[in-house]
PDB file of N, CA and C in Angstrom:
ATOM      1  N   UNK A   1       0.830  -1.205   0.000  1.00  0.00           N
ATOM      2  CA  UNK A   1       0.000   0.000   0.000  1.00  0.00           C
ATOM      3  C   UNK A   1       0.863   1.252   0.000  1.00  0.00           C
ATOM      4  N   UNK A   2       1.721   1.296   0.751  1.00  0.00           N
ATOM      5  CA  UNK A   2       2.961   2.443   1.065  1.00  0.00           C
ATOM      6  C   UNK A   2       3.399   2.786  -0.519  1.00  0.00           C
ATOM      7  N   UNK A   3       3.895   1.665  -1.066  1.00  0.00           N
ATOM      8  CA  UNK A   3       4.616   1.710  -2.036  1.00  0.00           C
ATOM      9  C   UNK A   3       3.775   2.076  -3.517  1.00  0.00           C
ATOM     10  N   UNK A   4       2.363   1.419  -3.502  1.00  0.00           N
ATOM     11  CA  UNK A   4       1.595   2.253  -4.809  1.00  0.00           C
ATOM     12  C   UNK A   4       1.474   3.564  -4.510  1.00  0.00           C
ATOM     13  N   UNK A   5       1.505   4.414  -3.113  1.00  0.00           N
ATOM     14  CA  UNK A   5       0.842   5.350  -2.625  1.00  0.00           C
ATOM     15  C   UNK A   5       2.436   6.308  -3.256  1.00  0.00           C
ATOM     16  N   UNK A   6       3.244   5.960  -3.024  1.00  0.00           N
ATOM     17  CA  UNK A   6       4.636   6.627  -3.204  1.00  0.00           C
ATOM     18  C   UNK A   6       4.896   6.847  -4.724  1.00  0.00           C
ATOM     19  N   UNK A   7       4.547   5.579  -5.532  1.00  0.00           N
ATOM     20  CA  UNK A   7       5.053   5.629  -6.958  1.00  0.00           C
ATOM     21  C   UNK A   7       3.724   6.552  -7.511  1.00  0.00           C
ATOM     22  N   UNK A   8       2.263   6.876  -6.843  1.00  0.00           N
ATOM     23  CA  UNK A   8       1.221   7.733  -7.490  1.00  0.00           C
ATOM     24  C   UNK A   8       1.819   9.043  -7.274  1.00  0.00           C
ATOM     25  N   UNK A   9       1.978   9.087  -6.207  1.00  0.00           N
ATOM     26  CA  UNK A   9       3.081  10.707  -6.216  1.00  0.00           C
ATOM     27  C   UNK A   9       3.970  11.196  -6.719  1.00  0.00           C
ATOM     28  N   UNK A  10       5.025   9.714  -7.284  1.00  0.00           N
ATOM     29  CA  UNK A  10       5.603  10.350  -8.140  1.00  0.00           C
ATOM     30  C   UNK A  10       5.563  10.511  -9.514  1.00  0.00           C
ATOM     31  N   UNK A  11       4.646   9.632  -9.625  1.00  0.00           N
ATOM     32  CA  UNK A  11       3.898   9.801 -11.206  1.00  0.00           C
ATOM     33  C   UNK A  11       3.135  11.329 -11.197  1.00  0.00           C
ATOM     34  N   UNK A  12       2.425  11.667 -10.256  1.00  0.00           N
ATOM     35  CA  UNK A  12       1.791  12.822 -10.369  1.00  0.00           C
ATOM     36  C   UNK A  12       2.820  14.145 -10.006  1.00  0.00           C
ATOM     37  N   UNK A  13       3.640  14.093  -9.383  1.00  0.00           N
ATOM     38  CA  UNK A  13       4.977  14.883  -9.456  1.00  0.00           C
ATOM     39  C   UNK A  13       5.474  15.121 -10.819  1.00  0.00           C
ATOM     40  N   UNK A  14       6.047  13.738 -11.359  1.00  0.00           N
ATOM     41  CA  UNK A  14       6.361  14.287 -12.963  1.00  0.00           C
ATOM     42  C   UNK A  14       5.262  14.500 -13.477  1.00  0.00           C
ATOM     43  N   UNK A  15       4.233  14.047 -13.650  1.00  0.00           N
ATOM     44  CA  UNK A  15       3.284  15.233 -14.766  1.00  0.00           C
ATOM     45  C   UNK A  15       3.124  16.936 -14.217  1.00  0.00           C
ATOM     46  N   UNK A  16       3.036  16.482 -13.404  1.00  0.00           N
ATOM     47  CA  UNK A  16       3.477  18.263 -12.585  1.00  0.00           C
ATOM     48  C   UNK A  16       3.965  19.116 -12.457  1.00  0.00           C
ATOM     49  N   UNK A  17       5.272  18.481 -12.846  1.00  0.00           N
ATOM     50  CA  UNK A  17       6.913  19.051 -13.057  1.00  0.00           C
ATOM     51  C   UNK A  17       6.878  19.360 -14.848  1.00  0.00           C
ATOM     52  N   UNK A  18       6.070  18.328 -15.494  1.00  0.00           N
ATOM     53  CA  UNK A  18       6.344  18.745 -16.998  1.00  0.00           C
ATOM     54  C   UNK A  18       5.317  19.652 -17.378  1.00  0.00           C
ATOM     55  N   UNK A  19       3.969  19.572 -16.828  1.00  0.00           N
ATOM     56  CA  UNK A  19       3.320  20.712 -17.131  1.00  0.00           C
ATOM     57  C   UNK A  19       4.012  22.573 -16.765  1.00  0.00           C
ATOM     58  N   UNK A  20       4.066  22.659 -15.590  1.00  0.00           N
ATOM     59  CA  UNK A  20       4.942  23.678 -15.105  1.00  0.00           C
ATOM     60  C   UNK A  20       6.093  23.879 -16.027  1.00  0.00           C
ATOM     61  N   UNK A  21       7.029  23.160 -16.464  1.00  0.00           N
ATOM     62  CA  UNK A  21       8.136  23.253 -17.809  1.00  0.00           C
ATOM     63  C   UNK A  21       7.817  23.815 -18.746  1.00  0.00           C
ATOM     64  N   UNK A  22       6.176  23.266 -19.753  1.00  0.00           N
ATOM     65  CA  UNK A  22       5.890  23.738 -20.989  1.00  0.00           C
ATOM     66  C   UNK A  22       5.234  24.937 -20.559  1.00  0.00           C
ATOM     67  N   UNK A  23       4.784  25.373 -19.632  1.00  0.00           N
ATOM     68  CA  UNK A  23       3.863  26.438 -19.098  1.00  0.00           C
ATOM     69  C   UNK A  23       5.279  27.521 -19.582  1.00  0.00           C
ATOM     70  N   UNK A  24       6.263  27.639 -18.207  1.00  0.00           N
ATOM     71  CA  UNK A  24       7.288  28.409 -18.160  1.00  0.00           C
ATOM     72  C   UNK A  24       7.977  28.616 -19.800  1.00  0.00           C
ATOM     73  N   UNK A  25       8.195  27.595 -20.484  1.00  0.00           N
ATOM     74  CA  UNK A  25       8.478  27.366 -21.740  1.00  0.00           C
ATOM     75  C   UNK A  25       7.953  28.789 -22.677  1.00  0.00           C
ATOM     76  N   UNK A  26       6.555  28.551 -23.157  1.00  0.00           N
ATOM     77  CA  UNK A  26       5.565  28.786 -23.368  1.00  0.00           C
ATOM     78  C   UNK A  26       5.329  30.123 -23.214  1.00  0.00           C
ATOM     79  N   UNK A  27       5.203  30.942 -21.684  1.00  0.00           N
ATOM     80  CA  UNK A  27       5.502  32.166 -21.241  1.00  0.00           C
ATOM     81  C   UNK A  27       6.638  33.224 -21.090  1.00  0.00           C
ATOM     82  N   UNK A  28       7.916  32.486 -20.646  1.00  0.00           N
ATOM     83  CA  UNK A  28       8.644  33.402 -20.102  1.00  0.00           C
ATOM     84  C   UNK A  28       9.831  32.751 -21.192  1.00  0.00           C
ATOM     85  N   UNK A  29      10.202  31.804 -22.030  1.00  0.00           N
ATOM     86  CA  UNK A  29      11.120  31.764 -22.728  1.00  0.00           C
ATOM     87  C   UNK A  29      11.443  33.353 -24.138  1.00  0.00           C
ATOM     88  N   UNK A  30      12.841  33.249 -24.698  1.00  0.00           N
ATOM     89  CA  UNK A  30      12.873  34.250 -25.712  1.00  0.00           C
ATOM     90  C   UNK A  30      11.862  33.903 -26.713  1.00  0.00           C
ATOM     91  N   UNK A  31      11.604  34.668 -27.646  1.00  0.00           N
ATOM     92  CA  UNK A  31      10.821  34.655 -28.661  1.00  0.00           C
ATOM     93  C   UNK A  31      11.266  33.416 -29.517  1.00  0.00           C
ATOM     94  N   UNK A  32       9.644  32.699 -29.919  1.00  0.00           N
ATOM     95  CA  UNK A  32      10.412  31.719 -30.809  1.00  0.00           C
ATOM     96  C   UNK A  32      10.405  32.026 -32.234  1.00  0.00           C
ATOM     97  N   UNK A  33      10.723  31.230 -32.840  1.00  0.00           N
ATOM     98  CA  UNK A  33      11.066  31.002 -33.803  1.00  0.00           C
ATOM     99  C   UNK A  33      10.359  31.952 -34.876  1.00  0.00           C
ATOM    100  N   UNK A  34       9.095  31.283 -34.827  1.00  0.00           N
ATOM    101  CA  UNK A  34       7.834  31.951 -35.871  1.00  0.00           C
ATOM    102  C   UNK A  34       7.750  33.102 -35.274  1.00  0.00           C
ATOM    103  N   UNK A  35       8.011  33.555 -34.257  1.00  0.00           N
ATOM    104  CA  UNK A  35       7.959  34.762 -33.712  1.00  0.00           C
ATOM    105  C   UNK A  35       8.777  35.779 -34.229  1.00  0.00           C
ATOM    106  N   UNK A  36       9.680  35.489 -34.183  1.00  0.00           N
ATOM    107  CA  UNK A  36      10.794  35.784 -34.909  1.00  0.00           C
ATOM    108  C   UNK A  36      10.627  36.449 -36.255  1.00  0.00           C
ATOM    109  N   UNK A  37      10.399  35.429 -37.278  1.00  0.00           N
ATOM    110  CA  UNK A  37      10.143  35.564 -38.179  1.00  0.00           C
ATOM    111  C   UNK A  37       8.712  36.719 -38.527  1.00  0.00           C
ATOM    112  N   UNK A  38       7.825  36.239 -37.810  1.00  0.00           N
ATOM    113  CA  UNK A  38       6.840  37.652 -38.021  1.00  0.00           C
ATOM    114  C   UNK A  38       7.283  38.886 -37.618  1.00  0.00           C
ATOM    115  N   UNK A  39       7.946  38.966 -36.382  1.00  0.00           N
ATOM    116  CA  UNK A  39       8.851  40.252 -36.486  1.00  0.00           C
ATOM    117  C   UNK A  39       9.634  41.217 -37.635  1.00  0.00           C
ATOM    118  N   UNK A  40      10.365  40.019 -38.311  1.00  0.00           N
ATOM    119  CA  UNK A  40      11.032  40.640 -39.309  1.00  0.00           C
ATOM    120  C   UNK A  40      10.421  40.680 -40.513  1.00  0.00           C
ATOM    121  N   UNK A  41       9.014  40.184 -40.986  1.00  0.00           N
ATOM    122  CA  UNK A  41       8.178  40.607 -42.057  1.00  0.00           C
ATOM    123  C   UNK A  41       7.990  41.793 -41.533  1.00  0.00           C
ATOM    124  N   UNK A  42       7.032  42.182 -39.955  1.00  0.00           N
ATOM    125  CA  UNK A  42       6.458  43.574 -40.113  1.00  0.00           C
ATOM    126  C   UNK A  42       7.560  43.957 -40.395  1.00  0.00           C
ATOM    127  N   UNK A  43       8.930  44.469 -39.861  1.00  0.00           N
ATOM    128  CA  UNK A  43      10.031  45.483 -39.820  1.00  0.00           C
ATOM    129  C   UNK A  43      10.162  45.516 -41.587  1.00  0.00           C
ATOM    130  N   UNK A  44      10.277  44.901 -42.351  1.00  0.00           N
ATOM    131  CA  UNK A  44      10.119  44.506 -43.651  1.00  0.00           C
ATOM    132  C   UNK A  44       8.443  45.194 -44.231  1.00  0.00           C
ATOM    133  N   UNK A  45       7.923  44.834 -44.149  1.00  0.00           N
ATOM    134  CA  UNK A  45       6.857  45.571 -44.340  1.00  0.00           C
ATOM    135  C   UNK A  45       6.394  46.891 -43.669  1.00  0.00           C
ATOM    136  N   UNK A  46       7.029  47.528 -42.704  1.00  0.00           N
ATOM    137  CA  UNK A  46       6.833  48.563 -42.724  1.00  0.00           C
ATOM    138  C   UNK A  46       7.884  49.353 -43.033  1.00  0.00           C
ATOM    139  N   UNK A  47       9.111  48.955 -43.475  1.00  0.00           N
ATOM    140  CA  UNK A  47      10.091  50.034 -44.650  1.00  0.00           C
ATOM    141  C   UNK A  47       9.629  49.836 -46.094  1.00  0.00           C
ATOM    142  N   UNK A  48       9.009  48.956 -46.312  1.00  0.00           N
ATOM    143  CA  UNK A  48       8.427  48.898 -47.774  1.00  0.00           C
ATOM    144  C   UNK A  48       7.004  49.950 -47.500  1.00  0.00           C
ATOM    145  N   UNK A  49       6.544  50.372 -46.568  1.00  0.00           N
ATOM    146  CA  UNK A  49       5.228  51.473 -46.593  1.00  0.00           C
ATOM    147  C   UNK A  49       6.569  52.830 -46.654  1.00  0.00           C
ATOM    148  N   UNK A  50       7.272  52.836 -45.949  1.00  0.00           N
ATOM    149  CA  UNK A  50       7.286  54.250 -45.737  1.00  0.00           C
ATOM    150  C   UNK A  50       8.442  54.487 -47.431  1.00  0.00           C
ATOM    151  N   UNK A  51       8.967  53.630 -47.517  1.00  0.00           N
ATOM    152  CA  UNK A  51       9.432  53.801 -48.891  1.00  0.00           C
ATOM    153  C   UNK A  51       8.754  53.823 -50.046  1.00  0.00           C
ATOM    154  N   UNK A  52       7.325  53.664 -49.773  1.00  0.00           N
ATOM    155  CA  UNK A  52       6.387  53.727 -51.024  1.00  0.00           C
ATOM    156  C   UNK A  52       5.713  55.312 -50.109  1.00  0.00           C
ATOM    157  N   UNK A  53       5.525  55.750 -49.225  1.00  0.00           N
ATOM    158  CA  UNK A  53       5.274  57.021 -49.190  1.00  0.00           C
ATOM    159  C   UNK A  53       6.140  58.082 -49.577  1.00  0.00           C
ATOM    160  N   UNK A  54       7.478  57.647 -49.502  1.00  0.00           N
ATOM    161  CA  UNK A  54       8.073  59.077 -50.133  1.00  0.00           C
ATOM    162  C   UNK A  54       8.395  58.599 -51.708  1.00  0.00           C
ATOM    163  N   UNK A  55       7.919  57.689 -52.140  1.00  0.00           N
ATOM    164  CA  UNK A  55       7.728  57.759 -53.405  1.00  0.00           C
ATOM    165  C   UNK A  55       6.269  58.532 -54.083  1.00  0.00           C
ATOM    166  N   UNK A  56       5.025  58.339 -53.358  1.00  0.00           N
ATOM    167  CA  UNK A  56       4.026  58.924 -53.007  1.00  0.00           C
ATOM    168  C   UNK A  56       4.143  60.525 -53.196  1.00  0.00           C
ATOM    169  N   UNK A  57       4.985  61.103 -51.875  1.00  0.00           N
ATOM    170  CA  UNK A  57       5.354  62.405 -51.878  1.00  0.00           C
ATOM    171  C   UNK A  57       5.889  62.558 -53.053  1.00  0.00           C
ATOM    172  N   UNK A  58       6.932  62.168 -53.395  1.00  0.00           N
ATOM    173  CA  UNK A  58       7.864  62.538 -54.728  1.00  0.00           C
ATOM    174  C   UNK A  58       7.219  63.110 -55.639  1.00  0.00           C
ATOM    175  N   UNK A  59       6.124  62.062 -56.118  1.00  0.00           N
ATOM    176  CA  UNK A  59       5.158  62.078 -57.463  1.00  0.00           C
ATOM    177  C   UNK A  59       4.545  63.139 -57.256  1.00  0.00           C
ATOM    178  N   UNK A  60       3.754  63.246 -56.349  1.00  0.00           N
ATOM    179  CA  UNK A  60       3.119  64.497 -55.662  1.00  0.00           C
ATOM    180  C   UNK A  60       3.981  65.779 -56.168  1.00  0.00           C
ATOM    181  N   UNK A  61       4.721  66.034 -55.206  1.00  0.00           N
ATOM    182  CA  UNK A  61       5.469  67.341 -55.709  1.00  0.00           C
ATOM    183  C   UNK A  61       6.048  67.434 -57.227  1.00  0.00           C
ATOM    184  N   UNK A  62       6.338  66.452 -57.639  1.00  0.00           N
ATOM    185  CA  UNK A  62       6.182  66.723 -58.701  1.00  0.00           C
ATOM    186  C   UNK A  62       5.185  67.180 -59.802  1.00  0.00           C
ATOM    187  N   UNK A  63       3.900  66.820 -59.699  1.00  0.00           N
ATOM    188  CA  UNK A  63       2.776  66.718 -60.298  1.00  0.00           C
ATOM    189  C   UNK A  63       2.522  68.530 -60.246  1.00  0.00           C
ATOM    190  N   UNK A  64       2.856  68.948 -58.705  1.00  0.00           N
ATOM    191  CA  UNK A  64       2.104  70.314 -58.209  1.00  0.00           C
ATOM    192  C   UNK A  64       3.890  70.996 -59.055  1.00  0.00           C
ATOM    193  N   UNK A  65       4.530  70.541 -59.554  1.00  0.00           N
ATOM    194  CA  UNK A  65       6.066  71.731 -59.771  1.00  0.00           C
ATOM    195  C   UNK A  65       5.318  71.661 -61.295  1.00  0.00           C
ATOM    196  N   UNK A  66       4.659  70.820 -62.037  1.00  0.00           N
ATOM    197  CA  UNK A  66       4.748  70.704 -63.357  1.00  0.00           C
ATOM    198  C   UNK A  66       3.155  71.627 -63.537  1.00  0.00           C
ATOM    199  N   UNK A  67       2.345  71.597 -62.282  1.00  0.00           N
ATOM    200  CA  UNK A  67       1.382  72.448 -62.741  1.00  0.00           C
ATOM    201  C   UNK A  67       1.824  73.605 -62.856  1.00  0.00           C
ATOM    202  N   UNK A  68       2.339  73.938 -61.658  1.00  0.00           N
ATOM    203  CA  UNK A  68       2.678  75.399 -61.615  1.00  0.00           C
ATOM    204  C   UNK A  68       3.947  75.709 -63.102  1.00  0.00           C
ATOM    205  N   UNK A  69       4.829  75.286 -63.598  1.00  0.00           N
ATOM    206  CA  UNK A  69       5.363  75.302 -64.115  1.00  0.00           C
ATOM    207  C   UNK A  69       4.334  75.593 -65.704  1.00  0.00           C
ATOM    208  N   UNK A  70       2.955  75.103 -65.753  1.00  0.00           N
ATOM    209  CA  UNK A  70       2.692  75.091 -66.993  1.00  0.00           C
ATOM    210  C   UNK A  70       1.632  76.160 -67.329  1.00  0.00           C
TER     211      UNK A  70
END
């Protein structure tokens, strides 16, 4: 009796111990991977906006130099 009572505890210890692992994992580890990677699309996608806005502007001022110009 002692002895099933000991090995249920420690069966329920390690599932205990590995849940708590993937938890901590999960929460408080660095960024993973895919994480990662979506990071560096936005940073990527948002120099491709602001480089299509001052292309934007460009055209613009240009458009208003060629009115006035004509």
């Amino acid at each position: 009796m002692n002895i099933s009572l000991d090995l249920l505890s420690l069966i329920l210890g390690v599932i205990l111990g590995i849940n708590l692992y993937l938890l901590y994992e999960r929460f408080f580890r660095p960024a993973s991977e895919k994480e990662r990677l979506l990071r560096e699309q936005i940073k990527d996608l948002k120099r491709r906006i602001d480089q299509k806005d001052k292309l934007i502007k460009k055209a613009v001022k240009t458009v208003v130099d060629e009115h006035k110009s004509s």
